[in-house]
N, C-alpha and C. Protein backbone atom coordinates (compact mmCIF):
# COMPACT_ATOMS: atom_id res chain seq x y z
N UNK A 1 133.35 57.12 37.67
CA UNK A 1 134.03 57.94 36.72
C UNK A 1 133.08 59.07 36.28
N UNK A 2 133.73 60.20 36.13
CA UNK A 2 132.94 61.42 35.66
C UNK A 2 132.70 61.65 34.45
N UNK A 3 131.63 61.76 33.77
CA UNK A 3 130.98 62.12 32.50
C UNK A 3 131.88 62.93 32.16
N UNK A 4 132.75 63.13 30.73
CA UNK A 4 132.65 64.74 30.40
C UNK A 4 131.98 65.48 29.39
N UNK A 5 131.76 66.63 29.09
CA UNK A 5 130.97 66.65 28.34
C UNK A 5 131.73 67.45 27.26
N UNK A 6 130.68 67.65 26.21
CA UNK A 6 131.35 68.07 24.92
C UNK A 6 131.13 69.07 24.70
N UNK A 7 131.88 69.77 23.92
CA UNK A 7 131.77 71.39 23.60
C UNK A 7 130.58 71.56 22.46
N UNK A 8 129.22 72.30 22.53
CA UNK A 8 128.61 72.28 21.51
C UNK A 8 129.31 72.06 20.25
N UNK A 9 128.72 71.95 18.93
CA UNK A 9 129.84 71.80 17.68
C UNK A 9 129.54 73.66 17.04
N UNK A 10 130.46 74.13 16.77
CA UNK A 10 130.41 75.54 16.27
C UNK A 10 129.58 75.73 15.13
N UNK A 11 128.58 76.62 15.04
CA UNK A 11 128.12 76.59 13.80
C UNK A 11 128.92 77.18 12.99
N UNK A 12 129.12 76.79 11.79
CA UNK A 12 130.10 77.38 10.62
C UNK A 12 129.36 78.21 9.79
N UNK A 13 128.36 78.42 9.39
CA UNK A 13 127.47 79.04 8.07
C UNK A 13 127.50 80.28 8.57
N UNK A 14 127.52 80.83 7.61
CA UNK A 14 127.54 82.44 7.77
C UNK A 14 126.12 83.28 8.70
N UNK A 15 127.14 84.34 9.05
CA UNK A 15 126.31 84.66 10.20
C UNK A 15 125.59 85.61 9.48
N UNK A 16 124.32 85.78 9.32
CA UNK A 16 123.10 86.93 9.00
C UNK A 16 122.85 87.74 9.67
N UNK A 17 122.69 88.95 9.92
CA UNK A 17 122.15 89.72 10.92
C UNK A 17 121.06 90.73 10.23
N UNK A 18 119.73 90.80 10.16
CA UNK A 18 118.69 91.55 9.80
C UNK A 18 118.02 92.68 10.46
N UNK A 19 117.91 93.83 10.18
CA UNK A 19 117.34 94.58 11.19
C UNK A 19 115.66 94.17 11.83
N UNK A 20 115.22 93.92 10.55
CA UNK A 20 113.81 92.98 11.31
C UNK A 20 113.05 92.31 10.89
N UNK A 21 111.76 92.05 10.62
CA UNK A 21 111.24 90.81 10.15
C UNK A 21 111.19 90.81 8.80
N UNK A 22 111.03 92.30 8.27
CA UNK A 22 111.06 92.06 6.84
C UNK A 22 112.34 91.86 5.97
N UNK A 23 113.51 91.95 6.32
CA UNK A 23 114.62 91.67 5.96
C UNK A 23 114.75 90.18 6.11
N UNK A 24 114.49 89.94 7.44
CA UNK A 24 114.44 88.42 8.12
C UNK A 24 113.96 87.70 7.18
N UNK A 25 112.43 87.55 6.80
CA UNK A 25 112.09 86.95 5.70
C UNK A 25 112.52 86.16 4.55
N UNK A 26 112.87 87.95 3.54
CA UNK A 26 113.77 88.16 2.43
C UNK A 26 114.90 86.61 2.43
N UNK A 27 115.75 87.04 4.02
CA UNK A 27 117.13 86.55 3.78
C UNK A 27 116.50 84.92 4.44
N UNK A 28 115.65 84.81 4.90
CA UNK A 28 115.41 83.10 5.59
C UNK A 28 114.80 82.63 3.71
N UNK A 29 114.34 83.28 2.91
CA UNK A 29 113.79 82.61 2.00
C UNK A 29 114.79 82.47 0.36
N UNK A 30 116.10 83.41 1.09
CA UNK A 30 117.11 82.93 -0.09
C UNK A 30 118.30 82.10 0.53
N UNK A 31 118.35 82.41 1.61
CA UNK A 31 119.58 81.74 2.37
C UNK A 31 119.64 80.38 3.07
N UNK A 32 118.06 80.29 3.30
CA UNK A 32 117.65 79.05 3.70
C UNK A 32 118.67 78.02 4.81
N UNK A 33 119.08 77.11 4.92
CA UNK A 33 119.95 76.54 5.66
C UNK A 33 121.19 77.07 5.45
N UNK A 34 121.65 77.55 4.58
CA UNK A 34 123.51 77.62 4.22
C UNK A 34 123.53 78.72 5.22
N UNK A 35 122.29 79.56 5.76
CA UNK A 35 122.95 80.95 6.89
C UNK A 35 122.33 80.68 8.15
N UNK A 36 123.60 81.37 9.26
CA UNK A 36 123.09 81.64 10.36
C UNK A 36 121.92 82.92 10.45
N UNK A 37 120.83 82.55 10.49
CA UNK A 37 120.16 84.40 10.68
C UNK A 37 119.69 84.19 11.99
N UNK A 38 119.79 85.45 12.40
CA UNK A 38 119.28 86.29 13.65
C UNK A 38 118.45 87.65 12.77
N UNK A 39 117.71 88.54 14.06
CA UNK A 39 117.32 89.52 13.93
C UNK A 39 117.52 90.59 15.12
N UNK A 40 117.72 91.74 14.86
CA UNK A 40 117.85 92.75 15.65
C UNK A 40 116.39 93.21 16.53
N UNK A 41 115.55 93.57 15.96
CA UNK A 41 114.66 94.17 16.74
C UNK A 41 113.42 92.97 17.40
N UNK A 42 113.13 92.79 18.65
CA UNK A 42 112.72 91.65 19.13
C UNK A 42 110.83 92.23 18.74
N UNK A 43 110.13 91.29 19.16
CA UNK A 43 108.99 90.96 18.62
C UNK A 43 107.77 92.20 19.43
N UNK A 44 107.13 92.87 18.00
CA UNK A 44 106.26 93.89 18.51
C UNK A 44 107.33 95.13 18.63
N UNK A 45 108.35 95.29 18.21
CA UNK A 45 108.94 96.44 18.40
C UNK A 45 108.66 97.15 16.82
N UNK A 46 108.93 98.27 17.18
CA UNK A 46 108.52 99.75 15.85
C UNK A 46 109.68 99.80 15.33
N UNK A 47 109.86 99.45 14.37
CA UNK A 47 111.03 99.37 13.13
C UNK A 47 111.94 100.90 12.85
N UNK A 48 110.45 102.42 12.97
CA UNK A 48 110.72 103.24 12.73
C UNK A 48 111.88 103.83 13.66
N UNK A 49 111.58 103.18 14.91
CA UNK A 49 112.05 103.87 16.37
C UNK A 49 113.24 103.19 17.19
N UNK A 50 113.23 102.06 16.75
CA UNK A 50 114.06 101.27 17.75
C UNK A 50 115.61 102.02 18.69
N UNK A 51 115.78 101.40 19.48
CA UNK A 51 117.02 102.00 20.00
C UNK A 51 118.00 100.69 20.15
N UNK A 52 119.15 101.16 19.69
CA UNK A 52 119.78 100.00 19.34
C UNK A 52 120.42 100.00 21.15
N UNK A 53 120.99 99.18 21.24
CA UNK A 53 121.75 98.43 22.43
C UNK A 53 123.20 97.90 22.31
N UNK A 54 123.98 97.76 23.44
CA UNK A 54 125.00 97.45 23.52
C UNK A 54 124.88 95.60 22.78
N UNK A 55 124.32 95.34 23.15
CA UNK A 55 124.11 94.07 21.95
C UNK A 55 123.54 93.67 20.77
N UNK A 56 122.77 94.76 20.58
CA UNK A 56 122.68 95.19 19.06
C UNK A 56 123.99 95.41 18.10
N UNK A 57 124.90 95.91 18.88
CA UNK A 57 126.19 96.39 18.11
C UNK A 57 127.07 95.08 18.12
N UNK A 58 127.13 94.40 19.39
CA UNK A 58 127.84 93.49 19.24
C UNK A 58 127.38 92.31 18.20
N UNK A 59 126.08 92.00 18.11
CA UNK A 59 125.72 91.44 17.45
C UNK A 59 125.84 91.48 15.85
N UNK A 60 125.84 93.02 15.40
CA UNK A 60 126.03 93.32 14.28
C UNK A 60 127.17 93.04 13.52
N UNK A 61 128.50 93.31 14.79
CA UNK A 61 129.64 93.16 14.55
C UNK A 61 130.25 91.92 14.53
N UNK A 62 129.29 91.14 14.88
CA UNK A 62 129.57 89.76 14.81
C UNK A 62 129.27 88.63 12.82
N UNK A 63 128.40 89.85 12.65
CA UNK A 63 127.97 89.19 11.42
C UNK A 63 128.67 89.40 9.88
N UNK A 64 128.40 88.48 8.74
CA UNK A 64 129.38 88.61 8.00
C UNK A 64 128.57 89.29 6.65
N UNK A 65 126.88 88.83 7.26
CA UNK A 65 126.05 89.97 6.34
C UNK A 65 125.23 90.68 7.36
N UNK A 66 124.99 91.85 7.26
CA UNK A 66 124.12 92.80 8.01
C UNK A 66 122.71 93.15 6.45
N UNK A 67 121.71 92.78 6.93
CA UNK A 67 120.55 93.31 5.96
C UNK A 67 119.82 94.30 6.47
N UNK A 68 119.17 94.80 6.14
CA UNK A 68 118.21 96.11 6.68
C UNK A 68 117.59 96.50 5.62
N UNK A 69 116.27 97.14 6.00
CA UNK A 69 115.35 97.62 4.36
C UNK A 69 116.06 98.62 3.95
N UNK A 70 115.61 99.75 4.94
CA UNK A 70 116.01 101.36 4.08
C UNK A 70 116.18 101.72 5.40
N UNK A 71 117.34 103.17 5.61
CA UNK A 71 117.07 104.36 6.23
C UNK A 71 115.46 105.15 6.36
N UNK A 72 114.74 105.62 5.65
CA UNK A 72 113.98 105.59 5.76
C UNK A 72 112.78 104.60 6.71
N UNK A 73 112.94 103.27 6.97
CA UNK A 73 112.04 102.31 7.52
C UNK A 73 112.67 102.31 8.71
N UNK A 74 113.74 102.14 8.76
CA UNK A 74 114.51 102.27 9.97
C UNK A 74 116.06 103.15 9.94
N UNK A 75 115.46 104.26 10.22
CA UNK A 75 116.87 105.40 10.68
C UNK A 75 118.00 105.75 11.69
N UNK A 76 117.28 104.74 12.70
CA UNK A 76 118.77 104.22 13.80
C UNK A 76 119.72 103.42 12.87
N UNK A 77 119.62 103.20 12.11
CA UNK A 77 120.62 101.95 11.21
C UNK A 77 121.87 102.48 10.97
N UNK A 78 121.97 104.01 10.58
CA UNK A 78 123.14 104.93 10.18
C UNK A 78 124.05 104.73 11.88
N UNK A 79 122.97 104.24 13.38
CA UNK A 79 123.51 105.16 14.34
C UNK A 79 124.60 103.61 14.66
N UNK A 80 124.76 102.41 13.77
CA UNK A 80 125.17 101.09 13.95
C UNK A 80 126.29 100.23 12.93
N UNK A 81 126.16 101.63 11.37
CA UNK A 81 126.98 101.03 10.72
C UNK A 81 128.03 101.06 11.07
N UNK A 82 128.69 101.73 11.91
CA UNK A 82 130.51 102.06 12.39
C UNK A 82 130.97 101.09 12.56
N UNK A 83 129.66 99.77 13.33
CA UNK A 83 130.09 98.71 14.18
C UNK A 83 130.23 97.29 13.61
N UNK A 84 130.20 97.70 12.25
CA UNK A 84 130.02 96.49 11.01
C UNK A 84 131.88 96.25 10.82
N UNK A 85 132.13 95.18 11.27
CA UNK A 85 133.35 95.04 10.81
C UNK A 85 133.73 94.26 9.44
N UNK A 86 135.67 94.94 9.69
CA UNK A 86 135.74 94.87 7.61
C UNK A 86 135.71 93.62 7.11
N UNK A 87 135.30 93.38 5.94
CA UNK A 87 135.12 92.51 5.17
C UNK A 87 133.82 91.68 4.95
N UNK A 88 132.63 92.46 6.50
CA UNK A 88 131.48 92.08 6.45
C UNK A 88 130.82 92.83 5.24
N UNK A 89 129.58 92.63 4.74
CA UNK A 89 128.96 92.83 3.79
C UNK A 89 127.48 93.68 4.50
N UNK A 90 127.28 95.15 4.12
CA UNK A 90 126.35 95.31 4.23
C UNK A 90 124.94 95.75 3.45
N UNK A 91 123.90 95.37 3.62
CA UNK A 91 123.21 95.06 2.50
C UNK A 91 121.80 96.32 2.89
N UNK A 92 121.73 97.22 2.04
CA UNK A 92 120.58 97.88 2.01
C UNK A 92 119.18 97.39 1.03
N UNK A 93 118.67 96.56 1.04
CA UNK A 93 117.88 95.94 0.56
C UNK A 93 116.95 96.65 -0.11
N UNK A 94 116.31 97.64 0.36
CA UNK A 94 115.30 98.62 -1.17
C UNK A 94 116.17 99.39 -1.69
N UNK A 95 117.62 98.82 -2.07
CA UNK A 95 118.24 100.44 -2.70
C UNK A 95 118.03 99.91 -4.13
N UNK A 96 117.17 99.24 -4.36
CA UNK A 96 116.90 99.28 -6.32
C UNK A 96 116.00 99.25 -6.63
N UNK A 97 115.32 99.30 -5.42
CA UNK A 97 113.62 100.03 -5.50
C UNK A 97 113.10 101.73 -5.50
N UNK A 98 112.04 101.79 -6.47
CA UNK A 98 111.55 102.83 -6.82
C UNK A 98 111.89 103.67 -5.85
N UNK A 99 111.92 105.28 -6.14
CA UNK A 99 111.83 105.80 -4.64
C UNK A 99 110.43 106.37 -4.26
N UNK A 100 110.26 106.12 -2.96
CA UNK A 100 108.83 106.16 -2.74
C UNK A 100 108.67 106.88 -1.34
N UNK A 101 107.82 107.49 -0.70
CA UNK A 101 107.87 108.30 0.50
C UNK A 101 107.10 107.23 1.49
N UNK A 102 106.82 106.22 1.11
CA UNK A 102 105.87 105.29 2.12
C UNK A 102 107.44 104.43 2.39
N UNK A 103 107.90 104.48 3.62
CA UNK A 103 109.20 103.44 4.00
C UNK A 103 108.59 102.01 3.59
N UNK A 104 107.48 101.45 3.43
CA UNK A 104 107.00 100.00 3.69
C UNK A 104 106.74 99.62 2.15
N UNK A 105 107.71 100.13 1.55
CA UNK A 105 108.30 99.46 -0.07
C UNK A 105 108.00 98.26 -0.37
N UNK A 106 108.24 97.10 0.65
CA UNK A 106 108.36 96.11 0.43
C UNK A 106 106.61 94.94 -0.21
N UNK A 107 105.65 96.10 0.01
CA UNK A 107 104.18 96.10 -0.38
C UNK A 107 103.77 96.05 -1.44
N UNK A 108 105.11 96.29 -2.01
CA UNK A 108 105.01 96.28 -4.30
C UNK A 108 105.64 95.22 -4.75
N UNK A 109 105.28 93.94 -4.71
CA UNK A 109 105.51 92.88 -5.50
C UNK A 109 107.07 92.93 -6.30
N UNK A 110 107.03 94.40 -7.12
CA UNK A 110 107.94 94.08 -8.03
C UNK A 110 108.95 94.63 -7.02
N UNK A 111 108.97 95.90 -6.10
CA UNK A 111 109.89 96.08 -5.11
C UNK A 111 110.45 94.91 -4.30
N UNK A 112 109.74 93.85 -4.39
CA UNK A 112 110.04 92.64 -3.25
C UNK A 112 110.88 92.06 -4.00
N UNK A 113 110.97 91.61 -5.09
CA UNK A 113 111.18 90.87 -5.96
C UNK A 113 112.78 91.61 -6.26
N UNK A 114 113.25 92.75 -6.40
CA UNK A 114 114.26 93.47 -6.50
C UNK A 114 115.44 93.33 -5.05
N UNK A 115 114.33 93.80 -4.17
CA UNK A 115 115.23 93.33 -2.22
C UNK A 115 115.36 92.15 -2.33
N UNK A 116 114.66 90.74 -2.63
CA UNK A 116 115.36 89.14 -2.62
C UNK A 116 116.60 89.16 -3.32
N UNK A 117 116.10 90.00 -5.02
CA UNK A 117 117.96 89.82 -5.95
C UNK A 117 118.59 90.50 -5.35
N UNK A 118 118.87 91.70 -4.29
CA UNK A 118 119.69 92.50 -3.81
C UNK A 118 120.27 91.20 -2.68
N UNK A 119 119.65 91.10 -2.06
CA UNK A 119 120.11 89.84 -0.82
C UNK A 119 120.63 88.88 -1.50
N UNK A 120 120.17 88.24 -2.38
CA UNK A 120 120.55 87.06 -3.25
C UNK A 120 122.13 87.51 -3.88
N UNK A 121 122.04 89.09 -4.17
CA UNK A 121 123.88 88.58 -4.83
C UNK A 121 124.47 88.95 -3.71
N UNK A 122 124.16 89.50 -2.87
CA UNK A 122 125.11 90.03 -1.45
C UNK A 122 125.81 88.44 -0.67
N UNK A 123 124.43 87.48 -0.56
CA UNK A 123 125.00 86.34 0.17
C UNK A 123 125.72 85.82 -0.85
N UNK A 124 125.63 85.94 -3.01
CA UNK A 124 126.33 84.92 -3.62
C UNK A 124 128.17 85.69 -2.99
N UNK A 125 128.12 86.69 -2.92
CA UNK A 125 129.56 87.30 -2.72
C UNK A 125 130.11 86.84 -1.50
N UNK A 126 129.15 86.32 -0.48
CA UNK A 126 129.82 85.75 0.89
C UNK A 126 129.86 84.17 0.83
N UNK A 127 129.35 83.30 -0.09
CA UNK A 127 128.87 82.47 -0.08
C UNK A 127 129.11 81.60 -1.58
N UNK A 128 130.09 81.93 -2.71
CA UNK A 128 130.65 81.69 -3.99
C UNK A 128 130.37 80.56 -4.07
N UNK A 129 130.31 79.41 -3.29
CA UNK A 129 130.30 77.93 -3.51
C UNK A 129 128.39 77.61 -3.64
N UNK A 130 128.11 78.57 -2.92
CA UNK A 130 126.15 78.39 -2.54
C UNK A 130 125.69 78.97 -3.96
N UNK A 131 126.32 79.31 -4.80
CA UNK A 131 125.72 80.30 -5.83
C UNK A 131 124.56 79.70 -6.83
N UNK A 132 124.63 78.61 -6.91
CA UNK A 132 123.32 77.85 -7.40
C UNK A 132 122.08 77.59 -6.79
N UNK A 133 122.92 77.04 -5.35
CA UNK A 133 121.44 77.02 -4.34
C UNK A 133 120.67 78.57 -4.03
N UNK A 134 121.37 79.65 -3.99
CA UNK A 134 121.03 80.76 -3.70
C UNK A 134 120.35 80.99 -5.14
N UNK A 135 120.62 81.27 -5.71
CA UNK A 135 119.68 81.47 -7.69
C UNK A 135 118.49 80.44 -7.44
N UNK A 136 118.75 79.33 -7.02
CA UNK A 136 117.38 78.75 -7.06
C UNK A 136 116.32 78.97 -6.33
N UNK A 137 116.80 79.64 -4.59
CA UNK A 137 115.98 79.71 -3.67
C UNK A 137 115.98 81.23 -4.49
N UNK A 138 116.19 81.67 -4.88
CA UNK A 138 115.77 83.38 -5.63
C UNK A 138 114.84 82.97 -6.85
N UNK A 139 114.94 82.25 -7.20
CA UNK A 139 113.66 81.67 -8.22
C UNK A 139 112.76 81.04 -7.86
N UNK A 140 112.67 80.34 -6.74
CA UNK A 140 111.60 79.83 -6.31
C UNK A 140 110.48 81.09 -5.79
N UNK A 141 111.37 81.87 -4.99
CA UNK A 141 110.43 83.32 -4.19
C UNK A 141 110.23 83.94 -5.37
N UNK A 142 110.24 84.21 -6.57
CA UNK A 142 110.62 84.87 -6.89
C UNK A 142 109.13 84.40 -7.94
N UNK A 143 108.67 83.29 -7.91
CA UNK A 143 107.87 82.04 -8.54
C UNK A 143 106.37 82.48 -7.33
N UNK A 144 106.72 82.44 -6.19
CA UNK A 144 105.95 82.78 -5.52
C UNK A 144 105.16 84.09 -5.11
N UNK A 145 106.02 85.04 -5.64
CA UNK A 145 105.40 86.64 -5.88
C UNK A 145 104.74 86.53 -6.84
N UNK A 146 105.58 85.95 -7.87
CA UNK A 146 104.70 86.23 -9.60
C UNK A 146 103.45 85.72 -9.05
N UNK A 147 103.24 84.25 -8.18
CA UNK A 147 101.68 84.03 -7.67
C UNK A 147 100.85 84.68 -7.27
N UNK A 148 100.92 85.39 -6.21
CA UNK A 148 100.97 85.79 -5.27
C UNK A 148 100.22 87.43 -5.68
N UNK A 149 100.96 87.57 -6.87
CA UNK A 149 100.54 89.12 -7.22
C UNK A 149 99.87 88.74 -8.32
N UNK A 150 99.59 87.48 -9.31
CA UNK A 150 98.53 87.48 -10.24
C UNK A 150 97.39 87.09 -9.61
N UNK A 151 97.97 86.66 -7.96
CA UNK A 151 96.11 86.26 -7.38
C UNK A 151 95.25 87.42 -7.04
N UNK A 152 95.70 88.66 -7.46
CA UNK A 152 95.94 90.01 -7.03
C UNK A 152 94.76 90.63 -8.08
């Protein structure tokens, strides 16, 4: 008799999509298990420059949050939003940070600390039932900067 086999089980948790490691981060340290994350730009690539791909888009369009720092850090991002479909959420992560001419914002403690609460209410809006676990994993990082920058 022939084995059959089983269909992987679907992952259900919301799908993340980050433009790159520093978003990645952000969203692995508020979202923790409740999200699917991926990242767009693969390892050793220039944030400033990237060229997106036919699976860059698909990928994007697949997700139900898209994160990214700034235009500024990465300016192909404008050339990908078209491909964000509706009802996904997209999240500009330094837009409540100072404005500053250095794209790499994310180097000011209190700027970091602003991109986690930006991510943090973006996933509570995809994610209404997680809204405690998400506040807590935003207080814990959030516990860990305040360290982090008084070891400073």
């Amino acid at each position: 008799m022939l084995a059959r086999r089983q269909a992987p089980a679907q992952d259900t948790r919301l799908k993340v999509v980050t433009s790159g490691y520093v978003a990645f981060a952000v969203a692995r340290e508020i979202g923790g298990e409740k999200i699917n994350l991926s990242m767009l730009l693969p390892a050793n690539a220039e944030p400033h420059s990237f060229e997106p791909t036919p699976g860059t888009i698909i990928a994007v369009h697949s997700a139900g949050v898209f994160i990214y720092v700034s235009p500024q850090l990465e300016p192909w991002v404008k050339d990908i939003l078209p491909s964000v479909r509706p009802g996904a959420t997209v999240v500009e992560a330094a837009s409540g940070a100072a404005p500053s001419k250095d794209p790499h914002i994310w180097m000011d403690f209190d700027n970091m600390r602003l991109m986690a609460q930006t991510v943090e209410e973006a996933l509570v809006v995809q994610l209404p039932g997680q809204a405690q676990t998400l506040a807590q994993n935003l207080a814990k990082s959030n516990e860990q900067l305040t360290a982090l920058d008084d070891s400073y």
